[in-house]
Structures are given as C-alpha cells and as structure tokens.
C-alpha atoms as a PDB file:
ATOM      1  CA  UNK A   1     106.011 105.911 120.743  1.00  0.00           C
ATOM      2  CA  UNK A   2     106.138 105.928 116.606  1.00  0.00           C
ATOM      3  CA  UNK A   3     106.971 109.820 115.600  1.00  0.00           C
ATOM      4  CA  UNK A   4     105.599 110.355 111.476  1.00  0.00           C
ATOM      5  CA  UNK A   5     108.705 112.049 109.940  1.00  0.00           C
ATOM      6  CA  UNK A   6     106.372 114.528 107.472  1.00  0.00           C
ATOM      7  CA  UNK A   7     109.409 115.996 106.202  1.00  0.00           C
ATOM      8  CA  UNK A   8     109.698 112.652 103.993  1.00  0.00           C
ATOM      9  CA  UNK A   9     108.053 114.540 100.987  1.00  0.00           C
ATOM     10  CA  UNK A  10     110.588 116.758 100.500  1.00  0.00           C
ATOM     11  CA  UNK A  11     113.232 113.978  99.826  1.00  0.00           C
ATOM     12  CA  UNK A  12     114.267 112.677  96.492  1.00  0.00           C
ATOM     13  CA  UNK A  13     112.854 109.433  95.608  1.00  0.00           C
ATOM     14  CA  UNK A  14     116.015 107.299  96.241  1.00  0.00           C
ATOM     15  CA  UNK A  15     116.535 108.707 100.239  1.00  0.00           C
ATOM     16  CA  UNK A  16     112.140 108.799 100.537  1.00  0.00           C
ATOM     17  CA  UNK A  17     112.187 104.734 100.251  1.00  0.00           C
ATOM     18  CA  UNK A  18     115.135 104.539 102.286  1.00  0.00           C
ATOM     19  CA  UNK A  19     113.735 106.787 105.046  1.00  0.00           C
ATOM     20  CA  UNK A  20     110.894 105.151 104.331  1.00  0.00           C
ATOM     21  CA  UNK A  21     111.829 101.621 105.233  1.00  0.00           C
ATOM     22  CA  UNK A  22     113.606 102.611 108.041  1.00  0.00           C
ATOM     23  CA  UNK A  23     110.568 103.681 109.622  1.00  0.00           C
ATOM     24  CA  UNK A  24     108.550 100.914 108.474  1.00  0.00           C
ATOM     25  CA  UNK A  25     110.643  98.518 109.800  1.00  0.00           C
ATOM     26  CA  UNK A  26     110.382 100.762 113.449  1.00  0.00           C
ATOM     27  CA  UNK A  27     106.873 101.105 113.364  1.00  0.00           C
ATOM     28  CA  UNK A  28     106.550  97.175 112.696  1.00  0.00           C
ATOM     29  CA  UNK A  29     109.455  96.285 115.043  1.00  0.00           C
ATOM     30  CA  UNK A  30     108.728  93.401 118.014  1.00  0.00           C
ATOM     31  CA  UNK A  31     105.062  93.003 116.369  1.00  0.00           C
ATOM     32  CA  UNK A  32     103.884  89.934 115.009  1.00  0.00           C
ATOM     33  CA  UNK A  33     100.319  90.814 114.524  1.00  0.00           C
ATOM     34  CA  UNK A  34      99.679  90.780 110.791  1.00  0.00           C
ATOM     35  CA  UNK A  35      96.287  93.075 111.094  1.00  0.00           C
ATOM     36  CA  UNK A  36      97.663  95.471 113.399  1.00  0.00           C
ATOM     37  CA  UNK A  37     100.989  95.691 110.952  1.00  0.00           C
ATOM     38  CA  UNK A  38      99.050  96.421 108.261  1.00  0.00           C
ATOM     39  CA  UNK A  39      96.755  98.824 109.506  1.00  0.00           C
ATOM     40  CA  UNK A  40      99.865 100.526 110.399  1.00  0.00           C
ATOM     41  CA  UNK A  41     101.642 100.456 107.011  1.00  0.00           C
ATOM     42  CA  UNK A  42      98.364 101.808 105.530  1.00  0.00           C
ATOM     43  CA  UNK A  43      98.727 105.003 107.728  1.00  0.00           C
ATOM     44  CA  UNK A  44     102.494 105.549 107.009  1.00  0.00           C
ATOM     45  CA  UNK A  45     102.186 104.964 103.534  1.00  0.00           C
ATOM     46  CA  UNK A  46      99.006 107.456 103.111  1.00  0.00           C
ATOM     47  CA  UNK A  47     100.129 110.346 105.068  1.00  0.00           C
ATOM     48  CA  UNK A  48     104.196 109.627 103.989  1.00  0.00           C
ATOM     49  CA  UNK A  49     103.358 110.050 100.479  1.00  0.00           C
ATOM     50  CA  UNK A  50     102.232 113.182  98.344  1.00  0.00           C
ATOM     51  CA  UNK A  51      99.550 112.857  95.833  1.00  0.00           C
ATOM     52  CA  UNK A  52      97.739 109.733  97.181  1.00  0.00           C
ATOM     53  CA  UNK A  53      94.233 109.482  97.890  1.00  0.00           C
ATOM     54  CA  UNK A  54      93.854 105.646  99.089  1.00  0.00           C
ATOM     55  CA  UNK A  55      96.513 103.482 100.239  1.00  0.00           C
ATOM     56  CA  UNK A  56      95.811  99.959 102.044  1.00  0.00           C
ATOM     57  CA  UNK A  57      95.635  96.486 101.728  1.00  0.00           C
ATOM     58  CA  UNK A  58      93.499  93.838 100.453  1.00  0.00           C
ATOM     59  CA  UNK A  59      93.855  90.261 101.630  1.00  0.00           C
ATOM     60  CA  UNK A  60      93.116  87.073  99.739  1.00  0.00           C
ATOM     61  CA  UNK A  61      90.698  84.757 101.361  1.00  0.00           C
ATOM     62  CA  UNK A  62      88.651  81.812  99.584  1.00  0.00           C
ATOM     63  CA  UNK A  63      89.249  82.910  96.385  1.00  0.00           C
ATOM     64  CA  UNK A  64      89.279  86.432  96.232  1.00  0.00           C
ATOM     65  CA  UNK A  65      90.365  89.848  97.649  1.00  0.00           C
ATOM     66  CA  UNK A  66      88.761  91.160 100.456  1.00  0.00           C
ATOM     67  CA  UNK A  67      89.472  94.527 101.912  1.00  0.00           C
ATOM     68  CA  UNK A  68      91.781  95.370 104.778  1.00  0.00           C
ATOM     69  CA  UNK A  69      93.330  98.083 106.812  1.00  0.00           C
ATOM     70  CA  UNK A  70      93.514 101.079 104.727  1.00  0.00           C
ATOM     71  CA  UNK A  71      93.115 104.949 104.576  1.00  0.00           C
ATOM     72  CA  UNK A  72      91.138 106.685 102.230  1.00  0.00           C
ATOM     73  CA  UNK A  73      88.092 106.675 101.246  1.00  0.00           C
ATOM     74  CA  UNK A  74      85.567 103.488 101.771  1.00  0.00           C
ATOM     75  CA  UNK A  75      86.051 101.213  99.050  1.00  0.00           C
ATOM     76  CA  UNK A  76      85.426  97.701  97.224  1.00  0.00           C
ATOM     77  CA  UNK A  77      84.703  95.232  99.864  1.00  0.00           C
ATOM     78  CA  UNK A  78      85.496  92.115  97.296  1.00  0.00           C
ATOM     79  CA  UNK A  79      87.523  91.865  94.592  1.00  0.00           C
ATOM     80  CA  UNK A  80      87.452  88.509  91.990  1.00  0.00           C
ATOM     81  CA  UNK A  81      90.899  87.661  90.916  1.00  0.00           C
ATOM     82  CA  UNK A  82      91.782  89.233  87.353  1.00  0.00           C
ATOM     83  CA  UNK A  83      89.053  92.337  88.103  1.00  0.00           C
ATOM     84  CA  UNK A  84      90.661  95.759  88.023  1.00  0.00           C
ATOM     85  CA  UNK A  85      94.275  96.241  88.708  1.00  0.00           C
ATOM     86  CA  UNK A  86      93.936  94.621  92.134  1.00  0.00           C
ATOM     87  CA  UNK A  87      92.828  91.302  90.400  1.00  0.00           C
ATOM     88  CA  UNK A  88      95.366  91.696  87.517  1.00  0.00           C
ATOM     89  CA  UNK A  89      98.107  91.714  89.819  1.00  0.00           C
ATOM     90  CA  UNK A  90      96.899  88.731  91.912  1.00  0.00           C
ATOM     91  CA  UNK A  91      96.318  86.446  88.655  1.00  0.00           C
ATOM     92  CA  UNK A  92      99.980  87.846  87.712  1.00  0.00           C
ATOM     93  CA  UNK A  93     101.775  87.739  90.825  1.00  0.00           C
ATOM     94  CA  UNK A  94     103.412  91.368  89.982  1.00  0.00           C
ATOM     95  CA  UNK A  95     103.346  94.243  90.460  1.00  0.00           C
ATOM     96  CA  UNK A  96     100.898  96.540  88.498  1.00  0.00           C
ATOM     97  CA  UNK A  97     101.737  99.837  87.832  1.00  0.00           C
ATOM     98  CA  UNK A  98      99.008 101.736  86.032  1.00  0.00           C
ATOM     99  CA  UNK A  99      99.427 105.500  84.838  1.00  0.00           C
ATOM    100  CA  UNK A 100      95.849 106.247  83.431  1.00  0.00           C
ATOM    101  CA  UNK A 101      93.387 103.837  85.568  1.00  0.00           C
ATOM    102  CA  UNK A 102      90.811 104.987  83.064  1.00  0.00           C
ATOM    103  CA  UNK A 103      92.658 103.545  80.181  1.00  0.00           C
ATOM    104  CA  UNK A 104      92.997 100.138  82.209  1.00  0.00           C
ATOM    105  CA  UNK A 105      90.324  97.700  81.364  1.00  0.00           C
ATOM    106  CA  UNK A 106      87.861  96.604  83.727  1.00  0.00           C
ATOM    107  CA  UNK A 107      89.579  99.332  86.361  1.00  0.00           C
ATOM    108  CA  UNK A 108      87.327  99.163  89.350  1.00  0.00           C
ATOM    109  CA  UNK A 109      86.759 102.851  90.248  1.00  0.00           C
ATOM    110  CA  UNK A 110      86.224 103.201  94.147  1.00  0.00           C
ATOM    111  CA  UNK A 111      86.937 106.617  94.339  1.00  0.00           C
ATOM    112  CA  UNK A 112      86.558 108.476  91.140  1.00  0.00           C
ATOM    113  CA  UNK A 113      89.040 110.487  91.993  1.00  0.00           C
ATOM    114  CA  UNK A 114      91.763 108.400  91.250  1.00  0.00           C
ATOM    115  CA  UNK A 115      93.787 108.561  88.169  1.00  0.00           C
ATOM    116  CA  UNK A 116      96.319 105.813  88.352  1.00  0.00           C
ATOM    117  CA  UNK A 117      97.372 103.181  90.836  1.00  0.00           C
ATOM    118  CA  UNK A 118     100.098 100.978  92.094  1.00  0.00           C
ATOM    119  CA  UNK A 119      99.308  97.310  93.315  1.00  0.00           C
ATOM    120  CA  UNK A 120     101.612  94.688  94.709  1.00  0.00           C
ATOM    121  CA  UNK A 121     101.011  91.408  95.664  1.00  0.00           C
ATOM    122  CA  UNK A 122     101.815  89.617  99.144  1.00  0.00           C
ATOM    123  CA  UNK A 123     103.724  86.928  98.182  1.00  0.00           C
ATOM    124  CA  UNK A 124     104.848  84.144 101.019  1.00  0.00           C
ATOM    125  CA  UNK A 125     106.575  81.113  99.190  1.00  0.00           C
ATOM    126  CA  UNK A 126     105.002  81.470  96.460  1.00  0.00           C
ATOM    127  CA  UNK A 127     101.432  81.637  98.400  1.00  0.00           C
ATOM    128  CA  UNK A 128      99.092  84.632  97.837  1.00  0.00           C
ATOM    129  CA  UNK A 129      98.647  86.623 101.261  1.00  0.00           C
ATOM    130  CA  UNK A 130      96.928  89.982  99.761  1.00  0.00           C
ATOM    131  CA  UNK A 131      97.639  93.062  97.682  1.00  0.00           C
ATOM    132  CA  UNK A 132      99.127  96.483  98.566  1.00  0.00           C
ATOM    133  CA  UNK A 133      96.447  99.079  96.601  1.00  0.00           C
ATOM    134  CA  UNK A 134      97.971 102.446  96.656  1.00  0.00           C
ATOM    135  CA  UNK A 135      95.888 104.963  94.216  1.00  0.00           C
ATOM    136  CA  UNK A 136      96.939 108.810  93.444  1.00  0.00           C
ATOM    137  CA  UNK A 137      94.700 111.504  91.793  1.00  0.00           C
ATOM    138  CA  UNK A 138      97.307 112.355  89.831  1.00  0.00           C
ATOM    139  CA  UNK A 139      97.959 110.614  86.341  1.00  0.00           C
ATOM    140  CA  UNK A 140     101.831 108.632  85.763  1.00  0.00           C
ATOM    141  CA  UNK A 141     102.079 109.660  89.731  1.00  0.00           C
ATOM    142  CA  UNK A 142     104.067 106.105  90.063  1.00  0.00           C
ATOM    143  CA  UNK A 143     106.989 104.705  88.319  1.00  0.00           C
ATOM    144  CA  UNK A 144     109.845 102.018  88.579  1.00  0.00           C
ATOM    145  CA  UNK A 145     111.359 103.788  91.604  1.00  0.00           C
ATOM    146  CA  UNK A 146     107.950 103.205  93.472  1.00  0.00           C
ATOM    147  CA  UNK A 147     107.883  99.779  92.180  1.00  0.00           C
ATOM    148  CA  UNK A 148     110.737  98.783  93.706  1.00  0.00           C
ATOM    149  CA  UNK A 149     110.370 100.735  96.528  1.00  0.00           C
ATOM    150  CA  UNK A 150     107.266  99.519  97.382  1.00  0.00           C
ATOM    151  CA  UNK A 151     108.426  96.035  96.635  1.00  0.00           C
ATOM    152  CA  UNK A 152     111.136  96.577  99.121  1.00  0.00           C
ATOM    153  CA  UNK A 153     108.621  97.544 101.436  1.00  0.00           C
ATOM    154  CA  UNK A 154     106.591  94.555 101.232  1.00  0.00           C
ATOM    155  CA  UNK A 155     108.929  92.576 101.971  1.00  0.00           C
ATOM    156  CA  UNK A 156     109.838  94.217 105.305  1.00  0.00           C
ATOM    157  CA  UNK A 157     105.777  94.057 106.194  1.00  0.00           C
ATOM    158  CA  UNK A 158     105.953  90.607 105.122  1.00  0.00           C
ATOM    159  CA  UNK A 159     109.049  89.835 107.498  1.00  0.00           C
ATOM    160  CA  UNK A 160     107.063  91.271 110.561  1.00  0.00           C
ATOM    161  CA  UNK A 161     104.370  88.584 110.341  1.00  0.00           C
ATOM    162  CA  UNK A 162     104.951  85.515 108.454  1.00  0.00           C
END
C-alpha cells in the first residue's frame, strides 16, 4: 500500500521535487493505466503541496481540453485551445506559469479563489496528450523551481503510460 509522506511541506523546494518524484514514480510503479495514473498524481500533487486549491489534469480529445482526474473543486468541463492558461499552454506547447490569473487575459476562473496557476502540457513525440492544471490561492505561489519540477514530474507520469 502507497503511504502520503505529509511531512513533504516542510522541505526546501530542491529535496520537495525530489521526494516528490520518488513517490510519484512508487505510486505509479507496475501501472499502465493512464486514468487510474492520473487520478493518482492529482491526489499526491493536491494534498503534497501547500497553498493549492485545484490540482488535476485535463486531456485533449477532438480538438480541445476536456477535464480529467483532479482534486479540488468542480471545474470547466471543456476548454478550446488558446482559452485561459490551460489553452495558452496547449497552443504553446509550454509550460505556463501565471502569478496574477486575474491579470492573464481570457483566464477562465473555475474557482474564484484562485490567484495564479501553473499548467503543463502532456507532450508524447511531439503529440498533445493533456495538460497538468495546478491553481493556488495565493498570488506568485509558483516559480521556475515548480516549473521544472513539475516538468520533471510529467515526464515520470508520462513514462507510466505511454
């Protein structure tokens, strides 16, 4: 059975991601099941980290984003590519890091508590799987060490499944 390590929190950003991918890479480990993984990821990711109020997935099918396994509040069923900062970051293939989601234009607000978000994309050869939407009621909560933490992260979901 998968133990949470809460203590993760108390960590300094550089040993958080590392813990962190340790235990995402337990948690995913001998299942191929991209659904399951990523309802699982979704969990870690919103009870591991402090300040968050959603954190999930959104998967790209016929055209746009369509909601996945996630925790948080319910949110946007559909998103259009180059709507919000989930859109932005599928018509840029990035990552989108957004400190004041109020500031952002065309920021879709699912939960108005949120104050600024980080979305990557799911990127397979070049093909677009789905974004990772994390959101934080906290303004400038990420930066360029959850960038590439998260990015690093990705890639270990993405390793479990495709």
């Amino acid at each position: 059975m998968f133990q949470l390590d809460e203590s993760l929190t108390a960590l300094d950003k550089t040993s958080f991601y590392k813990e962190l991918h340790v235990q995402t890479e337990h948690l995913l480990y001998g299942e191929r099941d991209m659904i399951a993984n990523l309802a699982n990821v979704a969990s870690l990711l919103y009870h591991s980290f402090s300040e968050v109020n959603w954190a999930g997935f959104y998967l790209w099918k016929e055209n746009e984003l369509v909601l996945g396994p996630f925790n948080g509040k319910p949110a946007c069923v559909r998103i259009a590519s180059g709507r919000g900062v989930c859109g932005a970051a599928v018509e840029r293939r990035a990552t989108v890091v957004v400190e004041d989601v109020e500031a952002f234009p065309g920021h879709i607000a699912c939960d108005s508590a949120s104050r600024s978000e980080i979305v990557i994309p799911l990127l397979h050869n070049g093909a677009l799987l789905g974004v990772l939407d994390i959101d934080s009621p906290v303004h400038s909560r990420f930066d360029n060490d959850d960038k590439q933490g998260l990015e690093r992260l990705v890639e270990i979901v993405l390793a479990s499944f495709v």
